[in-house]
PDB file of N, CA and C in Angstrom:
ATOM      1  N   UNK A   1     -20.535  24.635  70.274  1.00  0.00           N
ATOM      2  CA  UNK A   1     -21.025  25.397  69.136  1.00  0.00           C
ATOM      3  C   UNK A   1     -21.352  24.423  68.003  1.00  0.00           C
ATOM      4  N   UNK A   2     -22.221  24.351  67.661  1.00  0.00           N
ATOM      5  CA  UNK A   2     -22.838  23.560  66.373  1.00  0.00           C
ATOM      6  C   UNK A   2     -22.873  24.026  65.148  1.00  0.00           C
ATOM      7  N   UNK A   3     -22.357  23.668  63.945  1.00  0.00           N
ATOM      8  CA  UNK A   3     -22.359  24.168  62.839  1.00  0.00           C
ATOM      9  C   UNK A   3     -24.111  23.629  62.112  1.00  0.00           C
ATOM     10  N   UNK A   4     -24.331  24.860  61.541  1.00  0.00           N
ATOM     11  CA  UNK A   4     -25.431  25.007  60.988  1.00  0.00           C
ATOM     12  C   UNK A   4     -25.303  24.946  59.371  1.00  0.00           C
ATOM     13  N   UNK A   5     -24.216  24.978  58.674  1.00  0.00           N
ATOM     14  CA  UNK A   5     -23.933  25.464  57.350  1.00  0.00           C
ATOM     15  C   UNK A   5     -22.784  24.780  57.306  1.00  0.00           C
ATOM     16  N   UNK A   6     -22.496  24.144  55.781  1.00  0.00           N
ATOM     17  CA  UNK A   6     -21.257  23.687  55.326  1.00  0.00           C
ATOM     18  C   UNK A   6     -21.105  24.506  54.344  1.00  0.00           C
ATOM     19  N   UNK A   7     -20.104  24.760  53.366  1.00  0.00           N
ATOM     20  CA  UNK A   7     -19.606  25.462  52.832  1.00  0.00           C
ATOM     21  C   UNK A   7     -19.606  24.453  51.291  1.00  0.00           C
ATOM     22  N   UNK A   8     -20.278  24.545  50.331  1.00  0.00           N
ATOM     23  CA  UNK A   8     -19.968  23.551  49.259  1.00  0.00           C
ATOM     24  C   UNK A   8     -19.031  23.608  48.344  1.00  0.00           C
ATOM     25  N   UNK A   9     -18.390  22.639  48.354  1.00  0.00           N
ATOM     26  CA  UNK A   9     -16.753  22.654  47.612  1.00  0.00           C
ATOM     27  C   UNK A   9     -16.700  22.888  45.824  1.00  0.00           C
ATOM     28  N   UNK A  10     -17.890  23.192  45.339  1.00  0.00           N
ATOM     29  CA  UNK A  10     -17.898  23.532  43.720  1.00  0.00           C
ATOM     30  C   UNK A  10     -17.981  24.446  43.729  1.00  0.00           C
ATOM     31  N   UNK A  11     -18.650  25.449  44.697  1.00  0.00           N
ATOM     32  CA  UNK A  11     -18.877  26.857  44.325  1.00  0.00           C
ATOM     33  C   UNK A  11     -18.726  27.471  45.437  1.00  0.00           C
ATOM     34  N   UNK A  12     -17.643  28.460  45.209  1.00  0.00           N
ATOM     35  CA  UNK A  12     -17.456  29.689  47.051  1.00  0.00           C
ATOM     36  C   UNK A  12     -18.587  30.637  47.114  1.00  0.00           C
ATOM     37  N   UNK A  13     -19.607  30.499  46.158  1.00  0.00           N
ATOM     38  CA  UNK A  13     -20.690  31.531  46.927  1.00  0.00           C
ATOM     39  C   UNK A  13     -21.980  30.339  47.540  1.00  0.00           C
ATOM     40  N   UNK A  14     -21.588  29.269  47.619  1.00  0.00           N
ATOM     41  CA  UNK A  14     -22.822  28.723  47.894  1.00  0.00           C
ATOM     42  C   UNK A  14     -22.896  27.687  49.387  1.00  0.00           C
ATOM     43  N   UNK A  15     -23.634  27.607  50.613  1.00  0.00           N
ATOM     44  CA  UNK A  15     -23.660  26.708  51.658  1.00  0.00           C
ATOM     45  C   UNK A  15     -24.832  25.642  51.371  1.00  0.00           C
ATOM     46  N   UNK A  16     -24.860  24.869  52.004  1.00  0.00           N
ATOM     47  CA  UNK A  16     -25.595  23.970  52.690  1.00  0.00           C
ATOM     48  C   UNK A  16     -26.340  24.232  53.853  1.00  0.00           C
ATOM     49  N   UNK A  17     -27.472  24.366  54.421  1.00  0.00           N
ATOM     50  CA  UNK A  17     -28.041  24.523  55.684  1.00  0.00           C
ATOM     51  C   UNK A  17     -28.527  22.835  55.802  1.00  0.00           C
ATOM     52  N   UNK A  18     -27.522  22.580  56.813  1.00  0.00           N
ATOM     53  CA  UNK A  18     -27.571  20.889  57.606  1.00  0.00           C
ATOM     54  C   UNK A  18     -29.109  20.795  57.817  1.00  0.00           C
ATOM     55  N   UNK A  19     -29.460  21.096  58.747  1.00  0.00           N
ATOM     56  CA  UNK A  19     -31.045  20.898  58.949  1.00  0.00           C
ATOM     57  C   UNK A  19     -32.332  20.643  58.164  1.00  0.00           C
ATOM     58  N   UNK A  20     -32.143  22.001  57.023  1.00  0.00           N
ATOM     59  CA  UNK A  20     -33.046  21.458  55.865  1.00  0.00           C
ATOM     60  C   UNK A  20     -32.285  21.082  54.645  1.00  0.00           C
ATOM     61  N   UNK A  21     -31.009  20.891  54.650  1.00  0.00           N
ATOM     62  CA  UNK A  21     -30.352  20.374  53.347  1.00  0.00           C
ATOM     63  C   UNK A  21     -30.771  21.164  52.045  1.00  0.00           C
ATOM     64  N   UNK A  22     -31.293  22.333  52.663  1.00  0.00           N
ATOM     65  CA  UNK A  22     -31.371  23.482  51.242  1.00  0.00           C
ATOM     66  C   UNK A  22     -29.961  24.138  50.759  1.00  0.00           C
ATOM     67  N   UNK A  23     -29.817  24.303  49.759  1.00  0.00           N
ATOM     68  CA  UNK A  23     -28.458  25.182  49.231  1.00  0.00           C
ATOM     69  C   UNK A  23     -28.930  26.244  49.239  1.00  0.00           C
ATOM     70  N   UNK A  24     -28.054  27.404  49.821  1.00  0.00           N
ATOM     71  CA  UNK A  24     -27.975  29.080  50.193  1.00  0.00           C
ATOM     72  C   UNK A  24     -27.077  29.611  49.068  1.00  0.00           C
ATOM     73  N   UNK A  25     -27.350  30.211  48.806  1.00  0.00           N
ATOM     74  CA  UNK A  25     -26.093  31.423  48.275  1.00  0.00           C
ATOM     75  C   UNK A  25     -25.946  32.767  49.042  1.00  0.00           C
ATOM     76  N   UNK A  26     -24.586  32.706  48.657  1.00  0.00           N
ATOM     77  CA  UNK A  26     -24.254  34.029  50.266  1.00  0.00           C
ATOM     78  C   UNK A  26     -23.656  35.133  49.057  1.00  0.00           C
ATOM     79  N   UNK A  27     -24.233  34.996  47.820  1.00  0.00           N
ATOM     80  CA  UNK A  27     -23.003  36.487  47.029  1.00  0.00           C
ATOM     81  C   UNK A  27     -24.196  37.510  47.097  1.00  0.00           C
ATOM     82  N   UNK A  28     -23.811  38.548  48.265  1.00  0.00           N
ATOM     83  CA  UNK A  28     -24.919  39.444  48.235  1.00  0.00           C
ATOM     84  C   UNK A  28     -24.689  40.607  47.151  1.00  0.00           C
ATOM     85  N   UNK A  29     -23.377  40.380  46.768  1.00  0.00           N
ATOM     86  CA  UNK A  29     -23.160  41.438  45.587  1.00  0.00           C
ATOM     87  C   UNK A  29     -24.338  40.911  44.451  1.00  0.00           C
ATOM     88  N   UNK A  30     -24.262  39.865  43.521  1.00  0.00           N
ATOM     89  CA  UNK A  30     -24.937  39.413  42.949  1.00  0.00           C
ATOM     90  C   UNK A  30     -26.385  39.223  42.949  1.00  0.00           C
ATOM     91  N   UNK A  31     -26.934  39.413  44.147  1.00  0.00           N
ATOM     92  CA  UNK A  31     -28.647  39.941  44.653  1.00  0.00           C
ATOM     93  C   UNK A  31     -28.379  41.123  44.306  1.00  0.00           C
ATOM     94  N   UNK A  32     -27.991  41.615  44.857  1.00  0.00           N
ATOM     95  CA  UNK A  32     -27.751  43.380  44.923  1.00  0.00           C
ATOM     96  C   UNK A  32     -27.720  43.828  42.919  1.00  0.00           C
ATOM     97  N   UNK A  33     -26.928  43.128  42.614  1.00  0.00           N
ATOM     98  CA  UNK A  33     -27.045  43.593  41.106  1.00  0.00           C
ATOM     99  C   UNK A  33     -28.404  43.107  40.239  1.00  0.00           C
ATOM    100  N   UNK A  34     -28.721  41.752  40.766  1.00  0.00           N
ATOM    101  CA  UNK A  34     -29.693  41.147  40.388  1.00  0.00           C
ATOM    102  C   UNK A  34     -31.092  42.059  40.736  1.00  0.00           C
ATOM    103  N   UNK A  35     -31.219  42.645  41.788  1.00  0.00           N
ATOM    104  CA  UNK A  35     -32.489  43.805  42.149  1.00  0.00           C
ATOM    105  C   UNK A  35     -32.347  44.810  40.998  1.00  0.00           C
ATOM    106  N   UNK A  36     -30.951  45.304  41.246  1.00  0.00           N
ATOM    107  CA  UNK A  36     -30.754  46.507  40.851  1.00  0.00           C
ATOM    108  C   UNK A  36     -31.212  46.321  39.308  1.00  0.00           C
ATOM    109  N   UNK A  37     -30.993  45.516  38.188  1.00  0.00           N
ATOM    110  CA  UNK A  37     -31.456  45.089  36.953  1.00  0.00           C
ATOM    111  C   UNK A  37     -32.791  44.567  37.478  1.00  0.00           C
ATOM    112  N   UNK A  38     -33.486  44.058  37.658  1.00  0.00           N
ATOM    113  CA  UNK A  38     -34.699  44.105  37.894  1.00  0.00           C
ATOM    114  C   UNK A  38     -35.780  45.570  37.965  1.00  0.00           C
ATOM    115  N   UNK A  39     -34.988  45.746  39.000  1.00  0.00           N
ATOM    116  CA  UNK A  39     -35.955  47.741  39.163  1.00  0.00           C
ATOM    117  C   UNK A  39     -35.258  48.330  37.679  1.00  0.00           C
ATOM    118  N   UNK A  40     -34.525  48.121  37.135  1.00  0.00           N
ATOM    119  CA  UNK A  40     -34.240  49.241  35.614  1.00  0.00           C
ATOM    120  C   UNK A  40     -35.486  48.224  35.145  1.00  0.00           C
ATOM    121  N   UNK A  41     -35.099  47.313  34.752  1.00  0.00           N
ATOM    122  CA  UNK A  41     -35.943  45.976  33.397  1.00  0.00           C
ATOM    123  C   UNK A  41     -37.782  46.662  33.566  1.00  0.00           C
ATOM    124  N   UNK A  42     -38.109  46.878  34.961  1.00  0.00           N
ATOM    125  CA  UNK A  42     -39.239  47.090  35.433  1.00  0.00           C
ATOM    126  C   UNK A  42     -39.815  48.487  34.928  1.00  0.00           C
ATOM    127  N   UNK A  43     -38.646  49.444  35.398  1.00  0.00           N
ATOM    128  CA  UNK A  43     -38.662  50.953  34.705  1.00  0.00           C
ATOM    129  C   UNK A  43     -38.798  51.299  33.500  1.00  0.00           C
ATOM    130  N   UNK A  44     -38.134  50.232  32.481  1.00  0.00           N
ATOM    131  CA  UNK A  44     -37.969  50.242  31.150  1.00  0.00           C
ATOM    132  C   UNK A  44     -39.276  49.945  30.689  1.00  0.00           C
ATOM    133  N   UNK A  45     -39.804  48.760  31.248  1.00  0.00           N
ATOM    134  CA  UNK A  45     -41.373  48.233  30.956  1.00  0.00           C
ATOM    135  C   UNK A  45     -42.181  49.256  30.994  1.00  0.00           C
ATOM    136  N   UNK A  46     -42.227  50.165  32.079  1.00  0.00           N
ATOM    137  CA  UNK A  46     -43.921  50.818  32.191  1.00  0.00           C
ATOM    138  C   UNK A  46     -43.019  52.265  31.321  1.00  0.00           C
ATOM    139  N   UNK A  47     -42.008  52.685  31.429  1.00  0.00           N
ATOM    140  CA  UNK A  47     -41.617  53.683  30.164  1.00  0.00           C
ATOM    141  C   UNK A  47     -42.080  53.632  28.797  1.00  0.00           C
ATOM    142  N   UNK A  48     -41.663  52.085  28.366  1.00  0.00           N
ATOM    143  CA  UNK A  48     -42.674  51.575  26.978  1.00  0.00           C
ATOM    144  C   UNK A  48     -43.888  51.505  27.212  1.00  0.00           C
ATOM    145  N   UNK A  49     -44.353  51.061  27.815  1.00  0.00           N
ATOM    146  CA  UNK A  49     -45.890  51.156  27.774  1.00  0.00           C
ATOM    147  C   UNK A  49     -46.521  52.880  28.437  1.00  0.00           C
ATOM    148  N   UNK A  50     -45.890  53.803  28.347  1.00  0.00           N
ATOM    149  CA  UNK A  50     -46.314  54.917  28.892  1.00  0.00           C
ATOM    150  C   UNK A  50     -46.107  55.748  27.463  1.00  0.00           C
ATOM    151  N   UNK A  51     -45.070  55.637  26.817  1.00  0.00           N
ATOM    152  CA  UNK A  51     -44.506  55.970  25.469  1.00  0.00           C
ATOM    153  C   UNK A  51     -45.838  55.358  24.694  1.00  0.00           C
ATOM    154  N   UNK A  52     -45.906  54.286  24.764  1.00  0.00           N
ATOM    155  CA  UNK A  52     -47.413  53.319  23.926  1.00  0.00           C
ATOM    156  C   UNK A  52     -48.380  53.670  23.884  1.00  0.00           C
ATOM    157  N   UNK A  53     -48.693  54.384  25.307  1.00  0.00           N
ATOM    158  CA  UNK A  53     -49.915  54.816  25.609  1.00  0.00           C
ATOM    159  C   UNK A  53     -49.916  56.639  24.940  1.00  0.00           C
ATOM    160  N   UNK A  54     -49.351  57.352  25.343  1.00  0.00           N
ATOM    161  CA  UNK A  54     -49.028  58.536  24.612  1.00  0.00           C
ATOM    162  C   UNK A  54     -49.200  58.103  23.008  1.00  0.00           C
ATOM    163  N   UNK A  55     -48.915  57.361  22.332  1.00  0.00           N
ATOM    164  CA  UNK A  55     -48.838  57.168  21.140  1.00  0.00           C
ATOM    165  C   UNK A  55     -50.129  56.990  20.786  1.00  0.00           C
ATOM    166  N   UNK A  56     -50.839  56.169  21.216  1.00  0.00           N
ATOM    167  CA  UNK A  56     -52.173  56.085  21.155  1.00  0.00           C
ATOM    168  C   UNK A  56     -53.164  57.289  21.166  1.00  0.00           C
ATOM    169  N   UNK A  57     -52.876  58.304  22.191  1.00  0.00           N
ATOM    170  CA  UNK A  57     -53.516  59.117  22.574  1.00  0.00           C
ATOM    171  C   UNK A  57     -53.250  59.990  21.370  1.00  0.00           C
ATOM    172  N   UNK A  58     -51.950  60.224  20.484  1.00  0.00           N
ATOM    173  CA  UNK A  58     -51.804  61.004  19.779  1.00  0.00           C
ATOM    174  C   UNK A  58     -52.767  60.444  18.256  1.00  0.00           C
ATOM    175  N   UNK A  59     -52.242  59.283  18.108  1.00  0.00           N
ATOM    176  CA  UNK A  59     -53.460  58.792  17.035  1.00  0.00           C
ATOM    177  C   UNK A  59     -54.676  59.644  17.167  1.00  0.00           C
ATOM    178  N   UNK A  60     -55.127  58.862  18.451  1.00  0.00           N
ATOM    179  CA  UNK A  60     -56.730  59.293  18.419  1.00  0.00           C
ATOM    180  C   UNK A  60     -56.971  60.763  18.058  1.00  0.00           C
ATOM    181  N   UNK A  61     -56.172  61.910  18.553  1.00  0.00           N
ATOM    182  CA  UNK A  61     -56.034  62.943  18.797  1.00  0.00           C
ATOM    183  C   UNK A  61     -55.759  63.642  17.324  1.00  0.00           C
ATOM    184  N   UNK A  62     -55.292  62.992  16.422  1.00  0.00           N
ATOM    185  CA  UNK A  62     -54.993  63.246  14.907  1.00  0.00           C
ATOM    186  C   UNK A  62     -56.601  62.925  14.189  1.00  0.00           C
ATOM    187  N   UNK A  63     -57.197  61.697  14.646  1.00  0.00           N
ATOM    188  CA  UNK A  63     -58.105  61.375  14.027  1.00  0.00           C
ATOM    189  C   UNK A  63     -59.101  62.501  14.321  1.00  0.00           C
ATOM    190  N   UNK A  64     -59.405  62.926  15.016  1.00  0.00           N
ATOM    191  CA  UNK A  64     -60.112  64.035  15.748  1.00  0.00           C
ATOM    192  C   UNK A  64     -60.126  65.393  14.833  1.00  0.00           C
ATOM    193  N   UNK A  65     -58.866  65.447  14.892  1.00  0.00           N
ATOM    194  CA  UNK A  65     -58.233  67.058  14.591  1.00  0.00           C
ATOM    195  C   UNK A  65     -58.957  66.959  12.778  1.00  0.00           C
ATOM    196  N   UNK A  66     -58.308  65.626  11.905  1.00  0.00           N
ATOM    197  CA  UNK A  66     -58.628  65.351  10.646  1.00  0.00           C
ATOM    198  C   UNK A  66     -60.153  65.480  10.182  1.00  0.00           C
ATOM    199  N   UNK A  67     -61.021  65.102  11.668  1.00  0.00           N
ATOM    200  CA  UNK A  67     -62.291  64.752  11.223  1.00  0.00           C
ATOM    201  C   UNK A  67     -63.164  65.911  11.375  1.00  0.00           C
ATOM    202  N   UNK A  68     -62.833  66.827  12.557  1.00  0.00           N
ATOM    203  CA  UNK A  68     -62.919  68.300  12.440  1.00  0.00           C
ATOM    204  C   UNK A  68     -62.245  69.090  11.096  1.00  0.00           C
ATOM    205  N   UNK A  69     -61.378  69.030  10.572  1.00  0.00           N
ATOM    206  CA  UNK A  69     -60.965  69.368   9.308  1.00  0.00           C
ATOM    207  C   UNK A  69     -61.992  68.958   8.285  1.00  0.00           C
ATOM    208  N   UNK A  70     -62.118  67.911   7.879  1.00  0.00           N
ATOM    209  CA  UNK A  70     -63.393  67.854   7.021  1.00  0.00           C
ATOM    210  C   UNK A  70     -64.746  68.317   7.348  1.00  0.00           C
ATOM    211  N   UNK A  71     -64.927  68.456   8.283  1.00  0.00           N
ATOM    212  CA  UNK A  71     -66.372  68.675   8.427  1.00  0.00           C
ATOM    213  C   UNK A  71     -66.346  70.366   8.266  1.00  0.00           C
ATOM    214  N   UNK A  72     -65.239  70.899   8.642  1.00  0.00           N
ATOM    215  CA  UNK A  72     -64.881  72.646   8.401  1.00  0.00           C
ATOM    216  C   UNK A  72     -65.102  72.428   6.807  1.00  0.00           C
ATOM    217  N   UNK A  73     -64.088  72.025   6.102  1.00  0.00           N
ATOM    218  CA  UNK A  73     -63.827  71.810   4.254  1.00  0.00           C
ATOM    219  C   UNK A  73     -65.230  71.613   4.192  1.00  0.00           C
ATOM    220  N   UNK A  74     -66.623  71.337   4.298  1.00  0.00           N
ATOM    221  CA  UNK A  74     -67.814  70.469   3.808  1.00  0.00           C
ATOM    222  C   UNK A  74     -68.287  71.920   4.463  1.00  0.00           C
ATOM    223  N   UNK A  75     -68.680  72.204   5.133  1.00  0.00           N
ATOM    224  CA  UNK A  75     -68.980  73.536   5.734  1.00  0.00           C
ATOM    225  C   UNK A  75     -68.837  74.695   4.761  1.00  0.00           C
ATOM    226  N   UNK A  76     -67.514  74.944   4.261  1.00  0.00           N
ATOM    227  CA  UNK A  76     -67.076  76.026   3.486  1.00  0.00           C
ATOM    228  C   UNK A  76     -68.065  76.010   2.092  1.00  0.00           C
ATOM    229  N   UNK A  77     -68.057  74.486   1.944  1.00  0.00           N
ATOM    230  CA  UNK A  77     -68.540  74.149   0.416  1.00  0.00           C
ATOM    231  C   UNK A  77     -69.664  74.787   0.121  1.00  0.00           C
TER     232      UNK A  77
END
């Protein structure tokens, strides 16, 4: 049996793969939380920019309403 992985002595979540001498990390809790804040951070993003966009729409939608208002007031005159 051949070992493929050493175990590195500074940190218990982290190996060595012998072959390509890349460092692994094995804390799948810490991916797992790391996604999990990612998909909120991501959710939060297009929420603000959906909130942003609504906001916009309401501007425009005021400017509208205001500019129909005057042209009624000029009408009456």
């Amino acid at each position: 049996m051949t070992v493929t992985h050493v175990r590195i002595q500074e940190a218990d979540n982290l190996i060595r793969d012998i072959s390509s001498k890349a460092v692994l990390n094995t804390d799948r809790a810490g991916l797992q939380n790391y996604l999990v804040q990612r998909e909120l951070a991501k959710k939060q993003m297009q929420e603000k920019a959906e909130t942003s966009n609504r906001l916009i729409q309401l501007e425009q939608d005021m400017d509208e309403i205001k500019s129909l208002l005057r042209q009624l007031a000029k009408g009456n005159n």
